[in-house]
Every structure is written in C-alpha cells, then in structure tokens.
N, C-alpha and C. Protein backbone atom coordinates (compact mmCIF):
# COMPACT_ATOMS: atom_id res chain seq x y z
N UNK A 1 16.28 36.62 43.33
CA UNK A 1 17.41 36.73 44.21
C UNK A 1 18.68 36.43 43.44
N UNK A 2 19.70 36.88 44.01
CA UNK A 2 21.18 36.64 43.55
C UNK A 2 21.64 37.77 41.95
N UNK A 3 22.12 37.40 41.21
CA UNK A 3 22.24 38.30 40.16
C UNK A 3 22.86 37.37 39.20
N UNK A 4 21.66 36.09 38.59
CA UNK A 4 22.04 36.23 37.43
C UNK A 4 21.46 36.49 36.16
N UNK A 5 21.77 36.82 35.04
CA UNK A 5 21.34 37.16 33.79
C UNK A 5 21.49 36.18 32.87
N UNK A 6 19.83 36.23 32.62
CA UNK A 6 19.31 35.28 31.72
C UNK A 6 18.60 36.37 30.51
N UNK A 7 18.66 36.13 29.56
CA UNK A 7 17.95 36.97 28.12
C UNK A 7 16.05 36.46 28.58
N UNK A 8 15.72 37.55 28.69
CA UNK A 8 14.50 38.05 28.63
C UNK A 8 13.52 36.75 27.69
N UNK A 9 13.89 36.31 26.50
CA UNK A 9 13.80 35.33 25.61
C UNK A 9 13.42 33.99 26.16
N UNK A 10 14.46 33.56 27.31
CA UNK A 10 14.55 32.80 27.55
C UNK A 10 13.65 32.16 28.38
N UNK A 11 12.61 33.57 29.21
CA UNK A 11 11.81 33.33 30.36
C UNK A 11 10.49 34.28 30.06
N UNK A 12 10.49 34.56 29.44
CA UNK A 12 9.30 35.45 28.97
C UNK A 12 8.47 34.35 27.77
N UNK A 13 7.76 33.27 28.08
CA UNK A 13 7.42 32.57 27.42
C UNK A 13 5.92 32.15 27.92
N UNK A 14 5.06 32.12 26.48
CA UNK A 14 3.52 31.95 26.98
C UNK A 14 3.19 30.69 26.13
N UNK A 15 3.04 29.78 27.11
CA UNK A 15 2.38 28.37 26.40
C UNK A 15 1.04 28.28 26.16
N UNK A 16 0.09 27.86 25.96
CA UNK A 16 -1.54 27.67 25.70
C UNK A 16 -1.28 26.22 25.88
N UNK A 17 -2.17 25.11 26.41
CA UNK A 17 -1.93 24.04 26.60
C UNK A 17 -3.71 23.83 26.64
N UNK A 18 -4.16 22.82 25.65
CA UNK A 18 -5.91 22.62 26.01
C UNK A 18 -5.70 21.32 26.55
N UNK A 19 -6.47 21.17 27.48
CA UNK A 19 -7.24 19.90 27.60
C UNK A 19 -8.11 20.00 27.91
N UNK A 20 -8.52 18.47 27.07
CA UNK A 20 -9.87 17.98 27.23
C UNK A 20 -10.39 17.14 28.05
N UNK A 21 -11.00 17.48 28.89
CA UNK A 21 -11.57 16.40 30.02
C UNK A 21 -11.94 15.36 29.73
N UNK A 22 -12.98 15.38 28.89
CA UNK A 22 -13.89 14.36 28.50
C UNK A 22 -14.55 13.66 29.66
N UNK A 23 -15.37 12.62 29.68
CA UNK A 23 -16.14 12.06 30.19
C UNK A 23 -16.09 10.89 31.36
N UNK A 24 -16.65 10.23 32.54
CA UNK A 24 -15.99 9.23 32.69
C UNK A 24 -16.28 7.80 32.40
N UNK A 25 -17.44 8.07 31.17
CA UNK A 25 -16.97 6.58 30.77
C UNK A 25 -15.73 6.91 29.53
N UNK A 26 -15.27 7.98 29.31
CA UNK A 26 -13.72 7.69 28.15
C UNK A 26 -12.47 6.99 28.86
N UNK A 27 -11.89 6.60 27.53
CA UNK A 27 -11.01 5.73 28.19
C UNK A 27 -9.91 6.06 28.71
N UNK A 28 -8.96 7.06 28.26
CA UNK A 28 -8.34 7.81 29.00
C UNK A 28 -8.32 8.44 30.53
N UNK A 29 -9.37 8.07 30.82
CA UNK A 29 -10.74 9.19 32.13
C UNK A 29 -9.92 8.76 33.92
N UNK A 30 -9.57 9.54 34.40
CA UNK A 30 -8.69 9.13 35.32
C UNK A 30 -7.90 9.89 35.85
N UNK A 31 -6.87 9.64 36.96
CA UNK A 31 -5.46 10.26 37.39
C UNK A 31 -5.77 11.86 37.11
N UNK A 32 -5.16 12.90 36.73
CA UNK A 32 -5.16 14.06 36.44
C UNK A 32 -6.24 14.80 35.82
N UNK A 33 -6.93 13.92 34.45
CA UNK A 33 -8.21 13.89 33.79
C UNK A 33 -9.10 14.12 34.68
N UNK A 34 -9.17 12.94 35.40
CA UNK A 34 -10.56 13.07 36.43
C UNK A 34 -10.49 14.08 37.68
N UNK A 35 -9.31 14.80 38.09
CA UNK A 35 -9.29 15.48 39.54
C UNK A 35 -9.60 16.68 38.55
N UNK A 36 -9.02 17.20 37.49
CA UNK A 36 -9.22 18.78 36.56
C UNK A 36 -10.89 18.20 36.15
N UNK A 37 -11.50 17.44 35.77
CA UNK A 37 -12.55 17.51 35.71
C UNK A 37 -13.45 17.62 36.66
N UNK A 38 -13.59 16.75 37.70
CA UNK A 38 -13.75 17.17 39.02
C UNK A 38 -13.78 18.82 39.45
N UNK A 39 -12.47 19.48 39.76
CA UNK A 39 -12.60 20.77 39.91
C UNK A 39 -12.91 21.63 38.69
N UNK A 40 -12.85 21.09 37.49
CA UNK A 40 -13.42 22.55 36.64
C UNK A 40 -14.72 22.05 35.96
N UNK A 41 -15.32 20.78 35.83
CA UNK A 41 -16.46 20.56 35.22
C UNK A 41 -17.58 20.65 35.36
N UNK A 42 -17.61 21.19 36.38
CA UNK A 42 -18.94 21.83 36.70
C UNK A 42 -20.37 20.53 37.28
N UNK A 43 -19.88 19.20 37.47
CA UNK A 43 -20.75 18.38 37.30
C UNK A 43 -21.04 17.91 39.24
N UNK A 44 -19.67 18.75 39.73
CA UNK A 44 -19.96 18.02 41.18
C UNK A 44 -20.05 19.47 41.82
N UNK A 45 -20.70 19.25 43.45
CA UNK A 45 -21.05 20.43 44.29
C UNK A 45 -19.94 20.51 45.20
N UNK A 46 -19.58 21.55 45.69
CA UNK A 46 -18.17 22.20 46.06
C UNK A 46 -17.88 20.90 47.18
N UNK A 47 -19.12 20.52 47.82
CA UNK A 47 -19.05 19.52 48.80
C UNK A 47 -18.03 17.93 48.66
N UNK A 48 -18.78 17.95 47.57
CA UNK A 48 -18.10 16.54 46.66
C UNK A 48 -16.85 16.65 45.97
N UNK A 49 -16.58 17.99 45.71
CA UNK A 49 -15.37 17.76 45.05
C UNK A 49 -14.30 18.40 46.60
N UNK A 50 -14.45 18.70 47.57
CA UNK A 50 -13.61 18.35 48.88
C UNK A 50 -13.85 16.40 48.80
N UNK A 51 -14.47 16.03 49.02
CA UNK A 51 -14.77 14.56 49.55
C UNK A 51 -13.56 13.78 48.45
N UNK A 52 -13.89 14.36 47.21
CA UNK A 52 -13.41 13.26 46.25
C UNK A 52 -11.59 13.48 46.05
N UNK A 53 -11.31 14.94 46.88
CA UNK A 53 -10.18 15.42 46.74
C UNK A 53 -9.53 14.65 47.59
N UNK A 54 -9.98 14.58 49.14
CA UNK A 54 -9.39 14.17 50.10
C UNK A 54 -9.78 12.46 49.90
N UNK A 55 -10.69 12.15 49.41
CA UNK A 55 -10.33 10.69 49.28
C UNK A 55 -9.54 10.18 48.24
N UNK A 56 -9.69 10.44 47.37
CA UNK A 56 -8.95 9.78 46.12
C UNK A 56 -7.79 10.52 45.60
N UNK A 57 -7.52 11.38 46.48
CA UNK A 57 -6.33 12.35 45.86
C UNK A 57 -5.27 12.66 47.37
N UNK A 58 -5.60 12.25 48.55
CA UNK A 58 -5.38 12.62 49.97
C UNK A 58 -4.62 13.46 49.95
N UNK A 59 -5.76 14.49 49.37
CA UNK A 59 -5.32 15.82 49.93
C UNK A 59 -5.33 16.15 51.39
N UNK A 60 -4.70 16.40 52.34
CA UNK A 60 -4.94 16.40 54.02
C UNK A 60 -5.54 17.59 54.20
N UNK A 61 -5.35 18.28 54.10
CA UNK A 61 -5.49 19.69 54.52
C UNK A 61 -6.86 20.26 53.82
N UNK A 62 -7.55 20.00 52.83
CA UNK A 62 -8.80 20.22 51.65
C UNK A 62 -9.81 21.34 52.35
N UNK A 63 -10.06 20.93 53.89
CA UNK A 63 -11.09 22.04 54.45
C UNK A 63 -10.03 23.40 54.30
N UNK A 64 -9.06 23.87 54.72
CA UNK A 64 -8.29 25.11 54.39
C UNK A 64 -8.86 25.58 53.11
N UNK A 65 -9.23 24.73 52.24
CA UNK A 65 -9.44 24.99 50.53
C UNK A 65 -11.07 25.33 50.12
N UNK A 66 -11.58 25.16 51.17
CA UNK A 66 -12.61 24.74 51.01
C UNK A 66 -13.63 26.22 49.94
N UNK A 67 -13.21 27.58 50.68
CA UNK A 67 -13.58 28.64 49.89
C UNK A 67 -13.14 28.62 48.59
N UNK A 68 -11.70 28.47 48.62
CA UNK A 68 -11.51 28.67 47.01
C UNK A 68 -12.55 27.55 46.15
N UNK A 69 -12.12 25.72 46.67
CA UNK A 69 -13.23 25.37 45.82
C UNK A 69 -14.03 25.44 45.39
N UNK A 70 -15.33 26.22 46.39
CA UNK A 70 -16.30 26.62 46.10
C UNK A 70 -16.68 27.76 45.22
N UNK A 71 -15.16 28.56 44.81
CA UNK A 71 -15.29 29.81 44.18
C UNK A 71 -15.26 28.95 42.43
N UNK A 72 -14.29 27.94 42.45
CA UNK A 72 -13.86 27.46 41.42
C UNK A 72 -15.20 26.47 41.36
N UNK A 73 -15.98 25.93 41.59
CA UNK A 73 -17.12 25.08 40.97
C UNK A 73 -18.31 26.48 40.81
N UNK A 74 -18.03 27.57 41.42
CA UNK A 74 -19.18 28.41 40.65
C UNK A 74 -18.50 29.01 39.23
N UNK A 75 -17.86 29.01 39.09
CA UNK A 75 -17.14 29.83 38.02
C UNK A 75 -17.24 28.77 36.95
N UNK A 76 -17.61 27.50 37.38
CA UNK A 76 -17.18 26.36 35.96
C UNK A 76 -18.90 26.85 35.70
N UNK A 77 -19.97 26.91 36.84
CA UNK A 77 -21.44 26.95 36.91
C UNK A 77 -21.37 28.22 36.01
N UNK A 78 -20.79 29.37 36.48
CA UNK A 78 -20.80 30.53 35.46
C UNK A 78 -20.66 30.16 34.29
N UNK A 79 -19.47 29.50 33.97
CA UNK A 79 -19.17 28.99 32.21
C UNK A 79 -20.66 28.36 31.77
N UNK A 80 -20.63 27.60 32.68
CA UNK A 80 -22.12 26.59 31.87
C UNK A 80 -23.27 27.92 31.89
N UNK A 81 -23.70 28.45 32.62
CA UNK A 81 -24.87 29.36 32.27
C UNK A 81 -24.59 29.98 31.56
N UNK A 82 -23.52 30.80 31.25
CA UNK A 82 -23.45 31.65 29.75
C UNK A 82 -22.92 31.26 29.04
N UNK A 83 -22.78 29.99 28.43
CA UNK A 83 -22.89 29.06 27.26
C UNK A 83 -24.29 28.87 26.89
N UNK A 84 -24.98 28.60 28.04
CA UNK A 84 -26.15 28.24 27.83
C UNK A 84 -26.96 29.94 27.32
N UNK A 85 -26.80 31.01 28.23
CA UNK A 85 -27.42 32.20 27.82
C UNK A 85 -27.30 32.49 26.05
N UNK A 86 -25.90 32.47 25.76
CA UNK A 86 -25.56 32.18 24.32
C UNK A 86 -26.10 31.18 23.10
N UNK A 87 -26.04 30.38 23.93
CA UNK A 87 -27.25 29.18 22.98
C UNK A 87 -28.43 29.53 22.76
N UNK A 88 -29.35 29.89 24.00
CA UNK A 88 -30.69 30.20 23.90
C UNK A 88 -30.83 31.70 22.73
N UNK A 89 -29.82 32.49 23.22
CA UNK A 89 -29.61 33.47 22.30
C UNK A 89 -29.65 33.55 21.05
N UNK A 90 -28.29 32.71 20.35
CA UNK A 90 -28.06 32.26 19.28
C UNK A 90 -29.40 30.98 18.54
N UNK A 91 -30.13 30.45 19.49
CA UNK A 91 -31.12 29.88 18.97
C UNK A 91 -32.32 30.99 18.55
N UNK A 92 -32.83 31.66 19.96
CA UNK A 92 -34.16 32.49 19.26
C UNK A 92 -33.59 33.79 18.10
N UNK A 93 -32.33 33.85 17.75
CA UNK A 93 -31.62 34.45 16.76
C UNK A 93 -32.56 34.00 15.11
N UNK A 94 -31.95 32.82 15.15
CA UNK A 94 -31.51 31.98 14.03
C UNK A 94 -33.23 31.70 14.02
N UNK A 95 -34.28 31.55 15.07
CA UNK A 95 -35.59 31.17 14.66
C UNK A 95 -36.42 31.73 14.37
N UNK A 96 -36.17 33.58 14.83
CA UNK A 96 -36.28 34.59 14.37
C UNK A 96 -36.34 34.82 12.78
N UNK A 97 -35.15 34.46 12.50
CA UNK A 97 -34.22 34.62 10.75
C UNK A 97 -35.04 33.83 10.21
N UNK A 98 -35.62 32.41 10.79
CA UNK A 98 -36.35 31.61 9.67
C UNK A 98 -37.45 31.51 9.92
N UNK A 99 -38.23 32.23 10.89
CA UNK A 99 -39.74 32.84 10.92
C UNK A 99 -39.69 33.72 9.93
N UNK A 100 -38.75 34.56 9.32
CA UNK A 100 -38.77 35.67 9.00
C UNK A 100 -38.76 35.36 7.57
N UNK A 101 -38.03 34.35 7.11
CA UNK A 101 -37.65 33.89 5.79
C UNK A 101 -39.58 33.36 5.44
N UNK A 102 -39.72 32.44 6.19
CA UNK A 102 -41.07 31.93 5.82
C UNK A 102 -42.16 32.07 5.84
N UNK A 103 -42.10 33.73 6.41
CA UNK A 103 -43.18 34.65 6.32
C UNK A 103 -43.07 35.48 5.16
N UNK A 104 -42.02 35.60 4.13
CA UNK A 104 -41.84 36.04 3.01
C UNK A 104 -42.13 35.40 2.38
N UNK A 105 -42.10 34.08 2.42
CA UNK A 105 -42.19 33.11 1.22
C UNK A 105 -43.56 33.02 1.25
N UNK A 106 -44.40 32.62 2.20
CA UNK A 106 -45.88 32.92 2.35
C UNK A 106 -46.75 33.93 2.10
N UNK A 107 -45.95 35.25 2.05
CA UNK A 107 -46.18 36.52 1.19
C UNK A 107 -46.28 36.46 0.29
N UNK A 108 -45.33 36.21 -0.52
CA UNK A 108 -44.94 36.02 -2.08
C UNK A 108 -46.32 34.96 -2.08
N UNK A 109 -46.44 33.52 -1.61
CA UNK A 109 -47.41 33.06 -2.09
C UNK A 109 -48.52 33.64 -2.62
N UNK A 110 -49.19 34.44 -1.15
CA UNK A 110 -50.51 34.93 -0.81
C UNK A 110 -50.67 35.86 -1.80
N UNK A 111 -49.59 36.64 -1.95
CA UNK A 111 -49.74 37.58 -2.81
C UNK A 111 -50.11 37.37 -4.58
N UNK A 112 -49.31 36.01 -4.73
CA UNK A 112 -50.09 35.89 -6.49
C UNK A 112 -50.77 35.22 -6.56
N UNK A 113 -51.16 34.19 -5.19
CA UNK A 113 -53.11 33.63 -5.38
C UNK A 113 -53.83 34.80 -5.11
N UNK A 114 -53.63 35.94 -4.43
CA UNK A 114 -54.88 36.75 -4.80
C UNK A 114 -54.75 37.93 -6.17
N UNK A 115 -53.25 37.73 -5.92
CA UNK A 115 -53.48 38.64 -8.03
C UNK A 115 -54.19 37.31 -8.48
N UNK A 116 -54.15 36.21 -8.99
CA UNK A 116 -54.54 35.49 -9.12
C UNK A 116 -56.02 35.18 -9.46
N UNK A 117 -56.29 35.37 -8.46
CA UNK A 117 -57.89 35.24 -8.10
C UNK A 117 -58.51 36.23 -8.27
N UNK A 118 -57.75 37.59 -8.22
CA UNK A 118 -58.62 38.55 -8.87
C UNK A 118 -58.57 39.15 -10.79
N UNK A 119 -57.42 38.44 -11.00
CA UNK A 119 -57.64 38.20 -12.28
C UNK A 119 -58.45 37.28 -12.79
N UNK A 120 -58.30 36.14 -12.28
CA UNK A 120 -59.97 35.73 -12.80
C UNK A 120 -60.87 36.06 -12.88
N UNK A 121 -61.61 36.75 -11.31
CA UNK A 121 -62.91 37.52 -11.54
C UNK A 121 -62.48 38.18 -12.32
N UNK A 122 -62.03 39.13 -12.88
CA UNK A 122 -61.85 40.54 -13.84
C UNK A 122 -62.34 39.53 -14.83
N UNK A 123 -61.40 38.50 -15.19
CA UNK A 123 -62.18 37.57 -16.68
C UNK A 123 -63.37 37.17 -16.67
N UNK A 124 -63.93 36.53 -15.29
CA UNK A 124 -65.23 35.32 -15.92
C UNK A 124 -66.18 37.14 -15.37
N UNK A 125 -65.98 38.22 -14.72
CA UNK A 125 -67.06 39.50 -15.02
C UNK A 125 -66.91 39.81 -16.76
N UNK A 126 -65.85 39.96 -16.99
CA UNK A 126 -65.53 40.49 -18.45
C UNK A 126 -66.91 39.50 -19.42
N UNK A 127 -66.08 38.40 -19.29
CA UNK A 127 -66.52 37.22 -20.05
C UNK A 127 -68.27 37.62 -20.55
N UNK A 128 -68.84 37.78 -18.73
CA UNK A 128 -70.48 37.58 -18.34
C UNK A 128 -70.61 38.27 -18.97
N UNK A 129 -70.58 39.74 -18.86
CA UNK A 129 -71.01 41.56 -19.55
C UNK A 129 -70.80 40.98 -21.17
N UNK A 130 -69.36 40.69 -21.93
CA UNK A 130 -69.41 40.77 -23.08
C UNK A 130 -69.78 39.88 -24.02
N UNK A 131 -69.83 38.52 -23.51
CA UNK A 131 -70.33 37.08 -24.32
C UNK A 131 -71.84 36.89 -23.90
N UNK A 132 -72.12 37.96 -23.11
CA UNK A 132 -73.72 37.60 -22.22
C UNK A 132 -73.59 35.90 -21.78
N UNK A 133 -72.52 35.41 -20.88
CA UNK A 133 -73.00 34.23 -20.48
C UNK A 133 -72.95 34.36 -19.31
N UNK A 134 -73.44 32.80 -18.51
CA UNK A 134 -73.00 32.65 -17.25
C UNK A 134 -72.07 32.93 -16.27
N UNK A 135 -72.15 32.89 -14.79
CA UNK A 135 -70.37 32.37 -14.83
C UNK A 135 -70.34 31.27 -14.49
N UNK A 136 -70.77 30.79 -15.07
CA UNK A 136 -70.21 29.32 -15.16
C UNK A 136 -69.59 28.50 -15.91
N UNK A 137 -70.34 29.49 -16.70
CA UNK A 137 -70.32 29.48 -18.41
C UNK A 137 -68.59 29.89 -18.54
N UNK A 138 -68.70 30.87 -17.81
CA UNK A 138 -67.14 31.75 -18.12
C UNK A 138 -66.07 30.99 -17.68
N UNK A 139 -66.37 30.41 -16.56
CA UNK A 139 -65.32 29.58 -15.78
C UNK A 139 -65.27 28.59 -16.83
N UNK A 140 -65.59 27.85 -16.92
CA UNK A 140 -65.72 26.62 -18.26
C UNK A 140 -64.72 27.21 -19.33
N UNK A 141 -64.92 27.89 -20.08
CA UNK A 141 -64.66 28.79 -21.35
C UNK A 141 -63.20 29.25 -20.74
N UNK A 142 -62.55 29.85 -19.39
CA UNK A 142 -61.36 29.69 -19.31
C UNK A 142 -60.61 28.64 -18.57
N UNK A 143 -61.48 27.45 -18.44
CA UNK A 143 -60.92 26.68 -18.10
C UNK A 143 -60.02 26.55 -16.41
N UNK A 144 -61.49 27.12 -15.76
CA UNK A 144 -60.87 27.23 -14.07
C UNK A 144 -61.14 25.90 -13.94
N UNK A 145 -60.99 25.18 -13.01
CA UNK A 145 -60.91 23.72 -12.60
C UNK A 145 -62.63 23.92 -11.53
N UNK A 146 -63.05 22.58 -12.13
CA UNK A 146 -64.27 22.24 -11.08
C UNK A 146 -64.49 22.73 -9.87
N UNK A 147 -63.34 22.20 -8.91
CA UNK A 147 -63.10 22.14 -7.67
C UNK A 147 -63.20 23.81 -6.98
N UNK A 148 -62.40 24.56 -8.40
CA UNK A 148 -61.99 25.67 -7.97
C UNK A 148 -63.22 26.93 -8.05
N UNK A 149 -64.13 26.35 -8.97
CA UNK A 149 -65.50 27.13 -9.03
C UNK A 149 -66.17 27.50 -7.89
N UNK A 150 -66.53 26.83 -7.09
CA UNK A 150 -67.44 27.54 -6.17
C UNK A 150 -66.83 28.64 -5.04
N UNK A 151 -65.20 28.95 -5.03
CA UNK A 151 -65.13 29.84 -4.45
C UNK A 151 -64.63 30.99 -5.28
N UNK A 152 -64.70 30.94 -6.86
CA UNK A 152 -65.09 32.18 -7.71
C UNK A 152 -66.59 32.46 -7.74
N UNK A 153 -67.60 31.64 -7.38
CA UNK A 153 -68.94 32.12 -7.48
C UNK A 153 -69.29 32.78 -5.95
N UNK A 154 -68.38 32.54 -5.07
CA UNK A 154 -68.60 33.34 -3.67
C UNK A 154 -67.96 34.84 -3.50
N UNK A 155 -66.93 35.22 -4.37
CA UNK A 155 -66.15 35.80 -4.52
C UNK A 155 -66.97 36.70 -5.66
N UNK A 156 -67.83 36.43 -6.76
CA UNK A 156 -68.76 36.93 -7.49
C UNK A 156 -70.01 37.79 -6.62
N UNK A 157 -70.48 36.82 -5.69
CA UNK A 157 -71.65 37.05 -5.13
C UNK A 157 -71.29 38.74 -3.78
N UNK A 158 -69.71 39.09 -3.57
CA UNK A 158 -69.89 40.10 -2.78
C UNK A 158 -69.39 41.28 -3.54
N UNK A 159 -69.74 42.46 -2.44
CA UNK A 159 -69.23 43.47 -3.58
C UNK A 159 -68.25 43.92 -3.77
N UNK A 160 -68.35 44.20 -5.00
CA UNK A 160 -67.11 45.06 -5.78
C UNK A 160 -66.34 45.74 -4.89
C-alpha cells in the first residue's frame, strides 16, 4: 500500500538461519528451543504437542491449530523415516561393497591353494613315476609338512 520506493536490494533478501534443537537434558534446552523442538522433532504425538502448547506456552486458541499440528508432527515423522530409508540404504550399500571386497580376497586365496595343491600333486606324481618312490617318499623329498600329507595322499587316491 501507499507508494513508496525502496531499491529492490533492500528487501529482496534470503537469510538461512540453522538451529539446533538439541536435547532436553542440554543446557541451553528451553523457552523457544524446547516449543521448535516440540513442534518439529518428531518425538511428541500431535496430541501432546497441543497439551504442551497450551500449557506451557498458553496458547488459547491451540484446538483451531489442531490440523495443521498434526500435519507438522507427520512431516517431522516423514523426515525421520526417510533418513532412516537412506540409512538402511546407504548401509545394505556399503555391506554389499564389503561382501564383495571379501569374496575377492577369498578368491584370490582359494585360487592359489588349489594352484597350489595341484602343483604339488603334479610333483610328488612326477617324483613317484621318475625316482620310482613312494609318495611319501616324495612328500618328504619336497618337503610338504607332516600335517599337510594326508590330504595329498587323499587327493592321490582319486582320479585324475
């Protein structure tokens, strides 16, 4: 109303302002803190945050409000479930990635205990055919470990 001129500059202005609720045992926790936490924290039911409005804030009028509140404690409930959808997300992501990592690495294992193991047989067969010995004999002679013998002599015993 009226006609005066102000530069565009002067009123065309966008603030960002955060706050942080925090908790109510913090020490700050109170007055303005506690009514914005109250209505946006998602921790009370539309019911309670009328009760806590009109008591501790005497608001008179609060039932008039009563829809919007209830629109505004689902919407904080919205925030919390898709934070949470995102988490669960970003978790079976990331457990995915390191199932995935440690099923390679277990590859790579598996894979040069059985080059491994079948380079041995190739030796202690070699060994048997060309030294005419045992394999036991053979295992000895390259120096497989005790322990590790009896599942090159099971590994001998099927076929080729």
């Amino acid at each position: 109303m009226g006609h005066v001129k102000e530069p565009v500059k002067n009123y065309d202005l966008m603030n960002v302002t955060m706050i942080c609720l925090g908790k109510p045992e913090g020490e700050n926790y109170g007055g303005l803190l506690r009514m914005l936490e109250v209505l946006f924290g998602g921790r009370c039911t539309p019911r309670q945050v009328i009760q806590i409005l009109k008591d501790e804030y005497e608001f008179s009028d609060i039932h008039s409000m009563e829809r919007t509140v209830s629109e505004m404690c689902n919407l904080s409930q919205g925030f919390i479930e898709e934070g949470r959808k995102q988490g669960l997300a970003q978790g079976i992501a990331q457990g995915i990635e390191r199932g995935i990592e440690q099923g390679i690495e277990r590859g790579i294992e598996r894979g040069i205990e059985e080059g491994t193991d079948r380079e041995r047989l190739q030796n202690i067969r070699s060994m048997m055919r060309k030294l005419k010995v045992t394999a036991s004999e053979a295992m000895d002679i390259i120096e497989i470990p005790a322990e590790e013998q009896p599942k090159y002599l099971k590994l001998l015993s099927l076929p080729q």
